[in-house]
PDB file of N, CA and C in Angstrom:
ATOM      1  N   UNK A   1      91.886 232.634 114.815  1.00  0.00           N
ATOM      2  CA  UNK A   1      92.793 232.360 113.736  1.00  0.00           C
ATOM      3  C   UNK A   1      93.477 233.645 113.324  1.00  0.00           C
ATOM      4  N   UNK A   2      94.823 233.330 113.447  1.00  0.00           N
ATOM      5  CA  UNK A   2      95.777 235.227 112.954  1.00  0.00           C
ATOM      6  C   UNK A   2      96.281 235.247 111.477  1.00  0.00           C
ATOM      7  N   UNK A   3      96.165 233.959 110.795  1.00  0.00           N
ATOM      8  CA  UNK A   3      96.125 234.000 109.456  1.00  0.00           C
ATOM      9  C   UNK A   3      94.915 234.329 108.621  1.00  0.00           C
ATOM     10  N   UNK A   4      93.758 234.963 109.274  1.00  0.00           N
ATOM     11  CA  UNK A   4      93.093 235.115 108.000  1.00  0.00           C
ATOM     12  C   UNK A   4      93.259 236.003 107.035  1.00  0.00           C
ATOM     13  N   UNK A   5      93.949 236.997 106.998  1.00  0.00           N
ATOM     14  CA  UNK A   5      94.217 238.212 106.267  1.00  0.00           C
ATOM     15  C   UNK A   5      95.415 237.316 104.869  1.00  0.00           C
ATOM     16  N   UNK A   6      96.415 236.346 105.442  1.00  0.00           N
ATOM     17  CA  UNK A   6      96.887 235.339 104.602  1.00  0.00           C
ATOM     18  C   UNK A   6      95.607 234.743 103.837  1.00  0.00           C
ATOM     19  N   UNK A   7      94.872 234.438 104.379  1.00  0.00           N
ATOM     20  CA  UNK A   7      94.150 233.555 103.206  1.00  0.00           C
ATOM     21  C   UNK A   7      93.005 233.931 102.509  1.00  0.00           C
ATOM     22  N   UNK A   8      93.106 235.516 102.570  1.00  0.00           N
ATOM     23  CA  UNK A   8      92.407 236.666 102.101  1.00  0.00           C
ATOM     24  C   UNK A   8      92.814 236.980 100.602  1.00  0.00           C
ATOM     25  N   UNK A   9      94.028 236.507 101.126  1.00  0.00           N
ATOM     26  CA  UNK A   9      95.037 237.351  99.551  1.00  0.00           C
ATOM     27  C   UNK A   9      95.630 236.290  98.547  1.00  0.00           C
ATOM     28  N   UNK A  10      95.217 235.165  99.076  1.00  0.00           N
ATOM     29  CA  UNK A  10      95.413 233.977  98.173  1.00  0.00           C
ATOM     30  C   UNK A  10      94.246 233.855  97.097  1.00  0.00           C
ATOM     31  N   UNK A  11      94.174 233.572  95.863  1.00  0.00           N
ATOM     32  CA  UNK A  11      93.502 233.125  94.659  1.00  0.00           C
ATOM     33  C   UNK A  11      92.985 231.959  94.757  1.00  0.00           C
ATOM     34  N   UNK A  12      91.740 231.824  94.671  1.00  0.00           N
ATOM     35  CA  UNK A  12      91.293 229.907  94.321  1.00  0.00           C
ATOM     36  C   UNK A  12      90.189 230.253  93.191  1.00  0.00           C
ATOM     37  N   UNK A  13      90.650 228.506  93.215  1.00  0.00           N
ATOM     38  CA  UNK A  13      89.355 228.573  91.356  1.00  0.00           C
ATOM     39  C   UNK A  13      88.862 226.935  92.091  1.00  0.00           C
ATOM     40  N   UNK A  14      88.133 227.224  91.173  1.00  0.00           N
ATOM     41  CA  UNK A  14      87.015 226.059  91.890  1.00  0.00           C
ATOM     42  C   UNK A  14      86.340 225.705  90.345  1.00  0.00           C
ATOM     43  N   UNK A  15      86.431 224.287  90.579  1.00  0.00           N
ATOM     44  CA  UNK A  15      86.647 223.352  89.046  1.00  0.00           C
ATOM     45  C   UNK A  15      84.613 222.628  89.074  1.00  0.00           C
ATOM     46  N   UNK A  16      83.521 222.316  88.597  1.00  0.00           N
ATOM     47  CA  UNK A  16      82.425 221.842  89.166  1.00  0.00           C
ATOM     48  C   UNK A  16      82.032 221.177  87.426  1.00  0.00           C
ATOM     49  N   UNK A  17      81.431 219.887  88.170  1.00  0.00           N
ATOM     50  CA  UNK A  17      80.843 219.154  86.960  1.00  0.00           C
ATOM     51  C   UNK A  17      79.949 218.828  87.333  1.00  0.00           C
ATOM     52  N   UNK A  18      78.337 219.230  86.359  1.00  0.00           N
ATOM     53  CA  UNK A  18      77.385 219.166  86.358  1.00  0.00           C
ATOM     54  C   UNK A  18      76.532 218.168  85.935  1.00  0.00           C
ATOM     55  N   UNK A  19      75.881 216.546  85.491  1.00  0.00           N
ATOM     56  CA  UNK A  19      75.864 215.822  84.484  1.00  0.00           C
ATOM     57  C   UNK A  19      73.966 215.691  85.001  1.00  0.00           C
ATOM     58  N   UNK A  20      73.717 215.083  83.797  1.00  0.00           N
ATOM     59  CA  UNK A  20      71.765 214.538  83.834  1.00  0.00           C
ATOM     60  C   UNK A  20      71.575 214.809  82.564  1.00  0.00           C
ATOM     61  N   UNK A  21      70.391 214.527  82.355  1.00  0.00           N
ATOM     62  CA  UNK A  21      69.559 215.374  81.592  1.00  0.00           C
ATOM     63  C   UNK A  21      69.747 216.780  81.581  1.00  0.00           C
ATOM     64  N   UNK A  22      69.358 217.113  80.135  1.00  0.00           N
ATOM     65  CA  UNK A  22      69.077 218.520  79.527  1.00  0.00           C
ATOM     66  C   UNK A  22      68.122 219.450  80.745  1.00  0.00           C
ATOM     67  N   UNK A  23      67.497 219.084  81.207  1.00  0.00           N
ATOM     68  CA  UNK A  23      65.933 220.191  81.440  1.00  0.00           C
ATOM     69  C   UNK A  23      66.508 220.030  83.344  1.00  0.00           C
ATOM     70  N   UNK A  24      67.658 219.050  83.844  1.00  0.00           N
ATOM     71  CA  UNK A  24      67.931 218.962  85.234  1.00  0.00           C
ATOM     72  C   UNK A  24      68.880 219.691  85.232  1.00  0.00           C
ATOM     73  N   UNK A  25      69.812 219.721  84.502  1.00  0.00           N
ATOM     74  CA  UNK A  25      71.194 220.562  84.224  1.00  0.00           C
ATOM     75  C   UNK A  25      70.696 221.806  84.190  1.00  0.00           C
ATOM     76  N   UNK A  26      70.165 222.642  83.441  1.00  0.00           N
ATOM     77  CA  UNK A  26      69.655 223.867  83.194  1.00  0.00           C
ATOM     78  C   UNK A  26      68.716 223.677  84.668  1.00  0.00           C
ATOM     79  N   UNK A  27      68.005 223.226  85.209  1.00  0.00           N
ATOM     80  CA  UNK A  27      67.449 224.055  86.246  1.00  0.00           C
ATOM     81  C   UNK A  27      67.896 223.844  87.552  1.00  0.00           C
ATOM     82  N   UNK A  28      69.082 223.416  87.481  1.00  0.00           N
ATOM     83  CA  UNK A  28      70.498 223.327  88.732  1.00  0.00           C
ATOM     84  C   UNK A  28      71.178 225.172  87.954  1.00  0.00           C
ATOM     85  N   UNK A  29      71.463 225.073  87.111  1.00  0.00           N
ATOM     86  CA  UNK A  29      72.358 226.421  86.482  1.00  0.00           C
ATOM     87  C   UNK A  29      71.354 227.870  86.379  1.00  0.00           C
ATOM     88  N   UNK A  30      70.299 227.542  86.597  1.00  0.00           N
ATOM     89  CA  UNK A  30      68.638 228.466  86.371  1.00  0.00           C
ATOM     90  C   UNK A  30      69.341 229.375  87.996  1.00  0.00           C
ATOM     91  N   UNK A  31      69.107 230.665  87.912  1.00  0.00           N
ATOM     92  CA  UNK A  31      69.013 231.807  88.494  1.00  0.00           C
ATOM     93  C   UNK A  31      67.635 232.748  89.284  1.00  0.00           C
ATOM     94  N   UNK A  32      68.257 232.398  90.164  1.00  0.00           N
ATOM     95  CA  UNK A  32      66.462 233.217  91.034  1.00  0.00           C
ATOM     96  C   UNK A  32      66.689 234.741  90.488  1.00  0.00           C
ATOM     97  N   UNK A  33      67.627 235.167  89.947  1.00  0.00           N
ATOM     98  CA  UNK A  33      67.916 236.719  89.839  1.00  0.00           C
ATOM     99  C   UNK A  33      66.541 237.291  89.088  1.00  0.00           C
ATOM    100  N   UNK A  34      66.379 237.940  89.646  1.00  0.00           N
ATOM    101  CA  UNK A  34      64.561 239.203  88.856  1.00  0.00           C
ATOM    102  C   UNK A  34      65.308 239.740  87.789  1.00  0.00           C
ATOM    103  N   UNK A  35      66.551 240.175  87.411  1.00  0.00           N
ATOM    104  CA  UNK A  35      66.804 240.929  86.440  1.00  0.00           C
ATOM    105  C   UNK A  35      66.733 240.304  85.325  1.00  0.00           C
ATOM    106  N   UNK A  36      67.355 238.789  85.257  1.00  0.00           N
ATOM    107  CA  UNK A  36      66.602 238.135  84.302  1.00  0.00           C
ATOM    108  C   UNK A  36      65.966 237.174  83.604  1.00  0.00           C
ATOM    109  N   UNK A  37      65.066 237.792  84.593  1.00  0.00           N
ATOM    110  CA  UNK A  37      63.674 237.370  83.992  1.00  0.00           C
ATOM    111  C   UNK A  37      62.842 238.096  82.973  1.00  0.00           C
ATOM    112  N   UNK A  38      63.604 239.075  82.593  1.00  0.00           N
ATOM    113  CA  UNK A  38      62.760 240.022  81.565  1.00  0.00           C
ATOM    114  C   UNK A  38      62.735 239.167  80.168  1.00  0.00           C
ATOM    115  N   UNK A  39      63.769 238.353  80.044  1.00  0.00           N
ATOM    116  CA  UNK A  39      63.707 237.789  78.468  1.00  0.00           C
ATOM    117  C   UNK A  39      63.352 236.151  78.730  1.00  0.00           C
ATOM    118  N   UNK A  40      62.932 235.696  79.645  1.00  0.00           N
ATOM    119  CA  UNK A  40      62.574 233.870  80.444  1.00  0.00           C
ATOM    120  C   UNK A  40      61.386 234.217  79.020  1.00  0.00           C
ATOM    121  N   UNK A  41      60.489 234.880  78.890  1.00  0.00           N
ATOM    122  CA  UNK A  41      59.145 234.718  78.459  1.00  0.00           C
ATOM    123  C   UNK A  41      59.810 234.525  76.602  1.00  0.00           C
ATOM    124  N   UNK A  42      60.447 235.389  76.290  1.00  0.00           N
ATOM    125  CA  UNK A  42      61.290 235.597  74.959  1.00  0.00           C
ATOM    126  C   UNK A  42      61.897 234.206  74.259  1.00  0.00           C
ATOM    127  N   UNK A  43      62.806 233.758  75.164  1.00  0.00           N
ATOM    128  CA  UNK A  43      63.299 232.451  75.451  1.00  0.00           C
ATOM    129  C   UNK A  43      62.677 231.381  75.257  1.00  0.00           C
ATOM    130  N   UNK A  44      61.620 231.212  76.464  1.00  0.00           N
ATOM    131  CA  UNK A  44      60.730 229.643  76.009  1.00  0.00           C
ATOM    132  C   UNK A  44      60.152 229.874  74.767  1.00  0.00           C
ATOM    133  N   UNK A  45      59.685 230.871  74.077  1.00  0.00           N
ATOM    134  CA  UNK A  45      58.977 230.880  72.838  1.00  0.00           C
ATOM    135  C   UNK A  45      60.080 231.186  71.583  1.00  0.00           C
ATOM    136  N   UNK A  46      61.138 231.207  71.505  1.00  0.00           N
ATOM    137  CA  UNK A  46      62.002 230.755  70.773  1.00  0.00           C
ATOM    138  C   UNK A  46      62.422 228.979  70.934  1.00  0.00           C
ATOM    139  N   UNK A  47      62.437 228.977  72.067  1.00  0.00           N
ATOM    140  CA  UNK A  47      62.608 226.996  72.518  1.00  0.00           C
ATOM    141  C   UNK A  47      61.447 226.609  71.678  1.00  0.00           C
ATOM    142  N   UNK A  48      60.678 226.773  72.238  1.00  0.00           N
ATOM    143  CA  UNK A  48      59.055 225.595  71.277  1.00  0.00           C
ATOM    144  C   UNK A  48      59.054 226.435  69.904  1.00  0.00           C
ATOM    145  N   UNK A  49      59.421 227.504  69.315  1.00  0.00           N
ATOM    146  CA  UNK A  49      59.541 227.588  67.794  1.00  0.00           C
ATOM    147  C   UNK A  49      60.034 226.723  67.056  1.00  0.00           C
ATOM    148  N   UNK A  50      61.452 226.579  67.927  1.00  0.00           N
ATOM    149  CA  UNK A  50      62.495 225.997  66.967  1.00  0.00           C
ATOM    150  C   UNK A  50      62.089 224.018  67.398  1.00  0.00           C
ATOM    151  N   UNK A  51      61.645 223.836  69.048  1.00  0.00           N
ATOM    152  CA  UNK A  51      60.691 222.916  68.705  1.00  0.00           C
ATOM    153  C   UNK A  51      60.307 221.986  67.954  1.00  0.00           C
ATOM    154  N   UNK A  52      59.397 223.451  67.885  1.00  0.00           N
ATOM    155  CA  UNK A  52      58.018 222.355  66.982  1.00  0.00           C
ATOM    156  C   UNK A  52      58.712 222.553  65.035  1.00  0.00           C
ATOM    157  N   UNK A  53      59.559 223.319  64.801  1.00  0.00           N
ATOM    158  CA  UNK A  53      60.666 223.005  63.244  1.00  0.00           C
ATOM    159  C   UNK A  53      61.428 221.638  63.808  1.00  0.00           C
ATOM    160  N   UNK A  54      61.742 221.062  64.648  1.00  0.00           N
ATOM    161  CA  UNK A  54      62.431 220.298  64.524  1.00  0.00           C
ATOM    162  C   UNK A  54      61.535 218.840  64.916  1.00  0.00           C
ATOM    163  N   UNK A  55      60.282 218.927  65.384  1.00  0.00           N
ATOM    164  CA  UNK A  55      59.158 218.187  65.873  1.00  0.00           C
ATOM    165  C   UNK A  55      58.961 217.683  64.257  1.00  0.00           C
ATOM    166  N   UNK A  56      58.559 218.720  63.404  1.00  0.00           N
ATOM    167  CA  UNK A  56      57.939 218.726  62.157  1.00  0.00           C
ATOM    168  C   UNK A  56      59.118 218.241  61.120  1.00  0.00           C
ATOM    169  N   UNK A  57      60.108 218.521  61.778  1.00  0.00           N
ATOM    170  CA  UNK A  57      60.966 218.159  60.571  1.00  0.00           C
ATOM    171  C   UNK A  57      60.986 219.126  59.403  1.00  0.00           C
ATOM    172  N   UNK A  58      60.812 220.215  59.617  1.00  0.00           N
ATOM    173  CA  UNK A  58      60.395 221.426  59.002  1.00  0.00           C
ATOM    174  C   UNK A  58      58.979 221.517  58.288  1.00  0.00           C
ATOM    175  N   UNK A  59      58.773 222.584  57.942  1.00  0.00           N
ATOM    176  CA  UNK A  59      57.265 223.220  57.156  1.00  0.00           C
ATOM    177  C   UNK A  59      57.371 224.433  56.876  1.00  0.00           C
ATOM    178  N   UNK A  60      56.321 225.013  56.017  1.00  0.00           N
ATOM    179  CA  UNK A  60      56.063 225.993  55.937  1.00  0.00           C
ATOM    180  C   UNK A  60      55.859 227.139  56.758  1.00  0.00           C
ATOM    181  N   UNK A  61      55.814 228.351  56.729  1.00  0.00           N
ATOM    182  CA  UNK A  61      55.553 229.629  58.068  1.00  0.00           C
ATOM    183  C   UNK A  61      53.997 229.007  58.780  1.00  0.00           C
ATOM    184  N   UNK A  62      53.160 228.938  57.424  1.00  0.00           N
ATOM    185  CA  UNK A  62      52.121 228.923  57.924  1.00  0.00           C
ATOM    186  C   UNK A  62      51.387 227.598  58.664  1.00  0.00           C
ATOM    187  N   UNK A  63      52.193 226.248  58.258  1.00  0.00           N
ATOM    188  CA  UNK A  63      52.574 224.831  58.751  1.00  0.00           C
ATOM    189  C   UNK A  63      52.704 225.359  60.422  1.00  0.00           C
ATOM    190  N   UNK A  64      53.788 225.886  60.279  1.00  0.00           N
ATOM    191  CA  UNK A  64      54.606 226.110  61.543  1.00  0.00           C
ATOM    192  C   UNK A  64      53.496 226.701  62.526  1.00  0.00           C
ATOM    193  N   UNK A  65      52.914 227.788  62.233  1.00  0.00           N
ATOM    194  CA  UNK A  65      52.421 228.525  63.084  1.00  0.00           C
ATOM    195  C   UNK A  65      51.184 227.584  63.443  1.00  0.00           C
ATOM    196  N   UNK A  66      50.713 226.889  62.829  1.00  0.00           N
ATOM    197  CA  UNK A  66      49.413 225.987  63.093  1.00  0.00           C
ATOM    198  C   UNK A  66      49.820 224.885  63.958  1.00  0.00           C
ATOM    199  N   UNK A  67      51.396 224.429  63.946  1.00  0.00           N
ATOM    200  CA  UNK A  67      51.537 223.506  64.721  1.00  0.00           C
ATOM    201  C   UNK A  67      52.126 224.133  66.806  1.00  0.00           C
ATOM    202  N   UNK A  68      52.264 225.163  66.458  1.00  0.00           N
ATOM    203  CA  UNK A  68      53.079 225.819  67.447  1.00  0.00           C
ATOM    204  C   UNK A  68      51.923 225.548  69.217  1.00  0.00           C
ATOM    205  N   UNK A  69      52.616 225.355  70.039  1.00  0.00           N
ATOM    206  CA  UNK A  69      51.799 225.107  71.473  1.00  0.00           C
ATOM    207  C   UNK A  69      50.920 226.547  71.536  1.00  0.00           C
ATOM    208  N   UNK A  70      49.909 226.380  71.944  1.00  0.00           N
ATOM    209  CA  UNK A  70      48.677 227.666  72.418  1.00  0.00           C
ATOM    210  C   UNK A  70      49.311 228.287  73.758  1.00  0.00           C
ATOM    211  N   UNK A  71      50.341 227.873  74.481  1.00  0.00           N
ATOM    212  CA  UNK A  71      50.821 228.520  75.875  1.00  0.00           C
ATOM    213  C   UNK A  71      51.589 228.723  75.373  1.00  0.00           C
ATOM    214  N   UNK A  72      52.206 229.486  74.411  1.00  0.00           N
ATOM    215  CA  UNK A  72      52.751 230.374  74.164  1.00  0.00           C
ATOM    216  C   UNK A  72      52.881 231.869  74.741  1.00  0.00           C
ATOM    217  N   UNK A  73      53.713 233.187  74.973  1.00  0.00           N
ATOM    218  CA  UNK A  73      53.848 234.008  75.247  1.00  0.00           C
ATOM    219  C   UNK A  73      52.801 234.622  74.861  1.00  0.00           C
ATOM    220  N   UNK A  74      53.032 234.908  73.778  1.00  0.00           N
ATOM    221  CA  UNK A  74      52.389 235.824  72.623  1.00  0.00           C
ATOM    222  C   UNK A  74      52.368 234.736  71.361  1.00  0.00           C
ATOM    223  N   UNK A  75      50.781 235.188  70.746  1.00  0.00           N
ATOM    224  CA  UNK A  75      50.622 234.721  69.206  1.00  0.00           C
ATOM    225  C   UNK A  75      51.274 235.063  68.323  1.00  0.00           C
ATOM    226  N   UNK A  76      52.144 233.946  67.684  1.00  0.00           N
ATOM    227  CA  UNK A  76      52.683 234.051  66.208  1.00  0.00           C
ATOM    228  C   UNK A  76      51.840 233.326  65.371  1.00  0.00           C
ATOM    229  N   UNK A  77      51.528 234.565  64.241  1.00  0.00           N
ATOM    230  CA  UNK A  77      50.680 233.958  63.115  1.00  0.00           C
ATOM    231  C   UNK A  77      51.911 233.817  61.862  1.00  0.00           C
ATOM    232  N   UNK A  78      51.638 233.196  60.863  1.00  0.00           N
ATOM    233  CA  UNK A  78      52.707 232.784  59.717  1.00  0.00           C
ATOM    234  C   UNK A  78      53.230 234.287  59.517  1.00  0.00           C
ATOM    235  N   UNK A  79      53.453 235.507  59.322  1.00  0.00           N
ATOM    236  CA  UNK A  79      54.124 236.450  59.460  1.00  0.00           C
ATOM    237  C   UNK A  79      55.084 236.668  60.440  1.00  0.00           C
ATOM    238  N   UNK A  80      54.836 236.624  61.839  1.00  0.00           N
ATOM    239  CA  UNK A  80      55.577 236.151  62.842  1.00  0.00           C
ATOM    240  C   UNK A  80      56.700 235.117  63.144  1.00  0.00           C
ATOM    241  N   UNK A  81      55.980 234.244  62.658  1.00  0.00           N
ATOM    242  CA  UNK A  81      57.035 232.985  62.519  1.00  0.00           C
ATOM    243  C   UNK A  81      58.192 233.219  61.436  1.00  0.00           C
ATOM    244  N   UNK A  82      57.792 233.399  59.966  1.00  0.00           N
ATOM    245  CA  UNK A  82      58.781 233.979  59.472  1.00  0.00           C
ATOM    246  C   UNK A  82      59.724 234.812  59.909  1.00  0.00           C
ATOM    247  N   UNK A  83      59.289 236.071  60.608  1.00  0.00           N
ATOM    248  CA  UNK A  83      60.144 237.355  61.119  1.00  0.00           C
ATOM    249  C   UNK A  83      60.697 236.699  61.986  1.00  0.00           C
ATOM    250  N   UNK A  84      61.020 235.979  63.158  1.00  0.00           N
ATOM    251  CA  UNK A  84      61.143 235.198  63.966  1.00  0.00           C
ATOM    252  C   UNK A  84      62.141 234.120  63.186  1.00  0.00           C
ATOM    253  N   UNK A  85      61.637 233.498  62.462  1.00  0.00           N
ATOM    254  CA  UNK A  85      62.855 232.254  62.002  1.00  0.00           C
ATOM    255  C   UNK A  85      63.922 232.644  61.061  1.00  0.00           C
ATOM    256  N   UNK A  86      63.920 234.275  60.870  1.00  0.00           N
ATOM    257  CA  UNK A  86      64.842 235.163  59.706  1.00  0.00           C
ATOM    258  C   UNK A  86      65.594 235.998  60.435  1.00  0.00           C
ATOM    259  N   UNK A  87      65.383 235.452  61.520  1.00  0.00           N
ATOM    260  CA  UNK A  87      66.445 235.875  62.716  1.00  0.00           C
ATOM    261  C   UNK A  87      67.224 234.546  63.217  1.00  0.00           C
ATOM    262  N   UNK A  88      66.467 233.157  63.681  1.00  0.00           N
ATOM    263  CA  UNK A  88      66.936 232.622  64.174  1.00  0.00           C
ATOM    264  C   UNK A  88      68.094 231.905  62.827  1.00  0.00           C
ATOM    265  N   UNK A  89      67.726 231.871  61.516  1.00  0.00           N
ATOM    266  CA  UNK A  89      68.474 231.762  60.646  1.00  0.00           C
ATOM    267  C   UNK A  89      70.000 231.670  60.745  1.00  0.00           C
ATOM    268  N   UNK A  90      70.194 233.211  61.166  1.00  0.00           N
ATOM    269  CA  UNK A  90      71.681 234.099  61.576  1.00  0.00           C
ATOM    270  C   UNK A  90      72.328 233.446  62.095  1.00  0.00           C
ATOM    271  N   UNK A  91      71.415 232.762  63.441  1.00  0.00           N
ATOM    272  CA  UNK A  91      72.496 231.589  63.807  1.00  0.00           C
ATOM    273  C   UNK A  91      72.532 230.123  63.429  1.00  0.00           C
ATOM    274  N   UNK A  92      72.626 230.045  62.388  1.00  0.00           N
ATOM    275  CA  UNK A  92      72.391 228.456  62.141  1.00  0.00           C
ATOM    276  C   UNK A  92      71.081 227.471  63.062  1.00  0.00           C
ATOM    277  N   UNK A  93      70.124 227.801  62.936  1.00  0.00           N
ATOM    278  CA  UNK A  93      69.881 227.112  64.147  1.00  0.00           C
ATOM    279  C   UNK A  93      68.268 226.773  63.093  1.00  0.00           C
ATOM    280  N   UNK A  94      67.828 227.212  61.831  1.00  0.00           N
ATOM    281  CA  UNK A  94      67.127 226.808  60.925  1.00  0.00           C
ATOM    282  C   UNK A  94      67.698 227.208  59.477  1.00  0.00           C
ATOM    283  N   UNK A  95      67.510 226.571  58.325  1.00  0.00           N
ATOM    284  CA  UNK A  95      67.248 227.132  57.089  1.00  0.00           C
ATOM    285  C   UNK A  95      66.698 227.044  56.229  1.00  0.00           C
ATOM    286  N   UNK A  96      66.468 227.761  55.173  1.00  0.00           N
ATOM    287  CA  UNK A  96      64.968 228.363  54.351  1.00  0.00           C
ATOM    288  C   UNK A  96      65.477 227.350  53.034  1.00  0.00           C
ATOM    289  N   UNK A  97      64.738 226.536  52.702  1.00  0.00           N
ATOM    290  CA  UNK A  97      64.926 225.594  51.460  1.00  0.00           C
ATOM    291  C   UNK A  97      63.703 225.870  50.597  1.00  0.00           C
ATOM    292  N   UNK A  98      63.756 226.609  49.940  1.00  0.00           N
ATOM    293  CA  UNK A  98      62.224 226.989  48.891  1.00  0.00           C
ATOM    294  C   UNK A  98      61.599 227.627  49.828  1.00  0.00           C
ATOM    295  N   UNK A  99      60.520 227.013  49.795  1.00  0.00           N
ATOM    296  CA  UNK A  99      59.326 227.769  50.867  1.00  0.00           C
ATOM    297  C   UNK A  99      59.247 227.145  52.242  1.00  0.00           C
ATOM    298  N   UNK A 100      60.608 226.509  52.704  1.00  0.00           N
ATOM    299  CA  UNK A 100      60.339 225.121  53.719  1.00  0.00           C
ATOM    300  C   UNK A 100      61.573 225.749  54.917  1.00  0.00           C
ATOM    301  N   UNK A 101      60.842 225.668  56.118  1.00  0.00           N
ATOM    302  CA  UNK A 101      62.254 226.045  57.127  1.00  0.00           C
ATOM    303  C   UNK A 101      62.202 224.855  57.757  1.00  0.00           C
ATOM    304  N   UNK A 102      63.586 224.288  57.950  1.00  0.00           N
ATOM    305  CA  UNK A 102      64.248 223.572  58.642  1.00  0.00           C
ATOM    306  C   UNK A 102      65.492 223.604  59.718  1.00  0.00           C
ATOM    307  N   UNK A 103      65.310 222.610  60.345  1.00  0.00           N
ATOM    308  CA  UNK A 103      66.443 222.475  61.544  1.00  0.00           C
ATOM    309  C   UNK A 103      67.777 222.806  60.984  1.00  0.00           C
ATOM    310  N   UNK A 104      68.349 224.216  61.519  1.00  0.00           N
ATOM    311  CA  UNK A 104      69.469 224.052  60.638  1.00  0.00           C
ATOM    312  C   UNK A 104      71.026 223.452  61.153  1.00  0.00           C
ATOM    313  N   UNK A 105      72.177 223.302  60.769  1.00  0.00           N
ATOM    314  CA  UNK A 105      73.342 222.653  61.028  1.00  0.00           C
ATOM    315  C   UNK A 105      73.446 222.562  62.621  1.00  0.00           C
ATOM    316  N   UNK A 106      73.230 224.110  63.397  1.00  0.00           N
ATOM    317  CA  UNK A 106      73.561 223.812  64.751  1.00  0.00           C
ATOM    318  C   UNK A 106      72.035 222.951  65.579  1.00  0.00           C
ATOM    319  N   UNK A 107      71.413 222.407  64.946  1.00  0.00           N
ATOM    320  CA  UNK A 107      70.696 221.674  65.706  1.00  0.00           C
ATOM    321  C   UNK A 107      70.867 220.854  65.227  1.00  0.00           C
ATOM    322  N   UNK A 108      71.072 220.379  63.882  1.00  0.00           N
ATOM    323  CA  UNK A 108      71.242 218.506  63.744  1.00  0.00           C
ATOM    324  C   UNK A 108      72.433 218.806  63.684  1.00  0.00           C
ATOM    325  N   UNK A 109      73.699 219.365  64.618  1.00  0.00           N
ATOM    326  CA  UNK A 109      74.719 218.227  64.640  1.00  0.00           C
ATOM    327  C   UNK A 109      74.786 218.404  66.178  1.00  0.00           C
ATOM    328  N   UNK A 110      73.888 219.181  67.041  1.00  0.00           N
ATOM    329  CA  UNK A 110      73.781 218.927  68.764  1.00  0.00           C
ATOM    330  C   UNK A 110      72.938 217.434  68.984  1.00  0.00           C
ATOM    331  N   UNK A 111      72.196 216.568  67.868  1.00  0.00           N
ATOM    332  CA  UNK A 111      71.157 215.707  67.923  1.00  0.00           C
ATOM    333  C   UNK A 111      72.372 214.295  68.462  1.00  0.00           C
TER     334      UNK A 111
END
């Protein structure tokens, strides 16, 4: 073929639709890359935080931390969870009503 250097210098875009379930979609789009994997462990234990606040329908730090899965990364005790949900706050994604954290706007309006 004496055109390939022509079709070297041409532009394409490439259009792809993905559909299923939540947990099939993400592990079609999931990455073998090692680099990152440094924050995979960070990640799932922000997933089952926010979870088990939205499992519970909110609770207390110390609610929370009693309900949280044992395969977890690392232990969060009710100090943790707080420091942890006073971050996830920032992004809408819980909020602090008295002493009570809940699912905040960007998760009940993804529901």
């Amino acid at each position: 073929m004496g055109d390939e250097e022509d079709i070297e210098d041409e532009a394409v875009s490439v259009s792809m639709e993905i559909s299923g379930n939540y947990d099939e979609v993400m592990s079609k789009l999931a990455t073998e890359d090692e680099g990152s994997t440094s924050l995979v462990s960070l990640l799932d234990d922000l997933e089952q935080l926010l979870d088990t606040v939205v499992r519970m329908d909110g609770g207390t730090r110390s609610a929370i931390a009693q309900q949280l899965p044992k395969d977890m990364t690392v232990s969060f005790d009710a100090q943790a969870v707080v420091d942890t949900l006073q971050v996830l706050e920032r992004y809408d994604l819980v909020v602090l009503e008295g002493n009570t954290w809940k699912p905040g706007p960007k998760l009940t309006t993804e529901e």
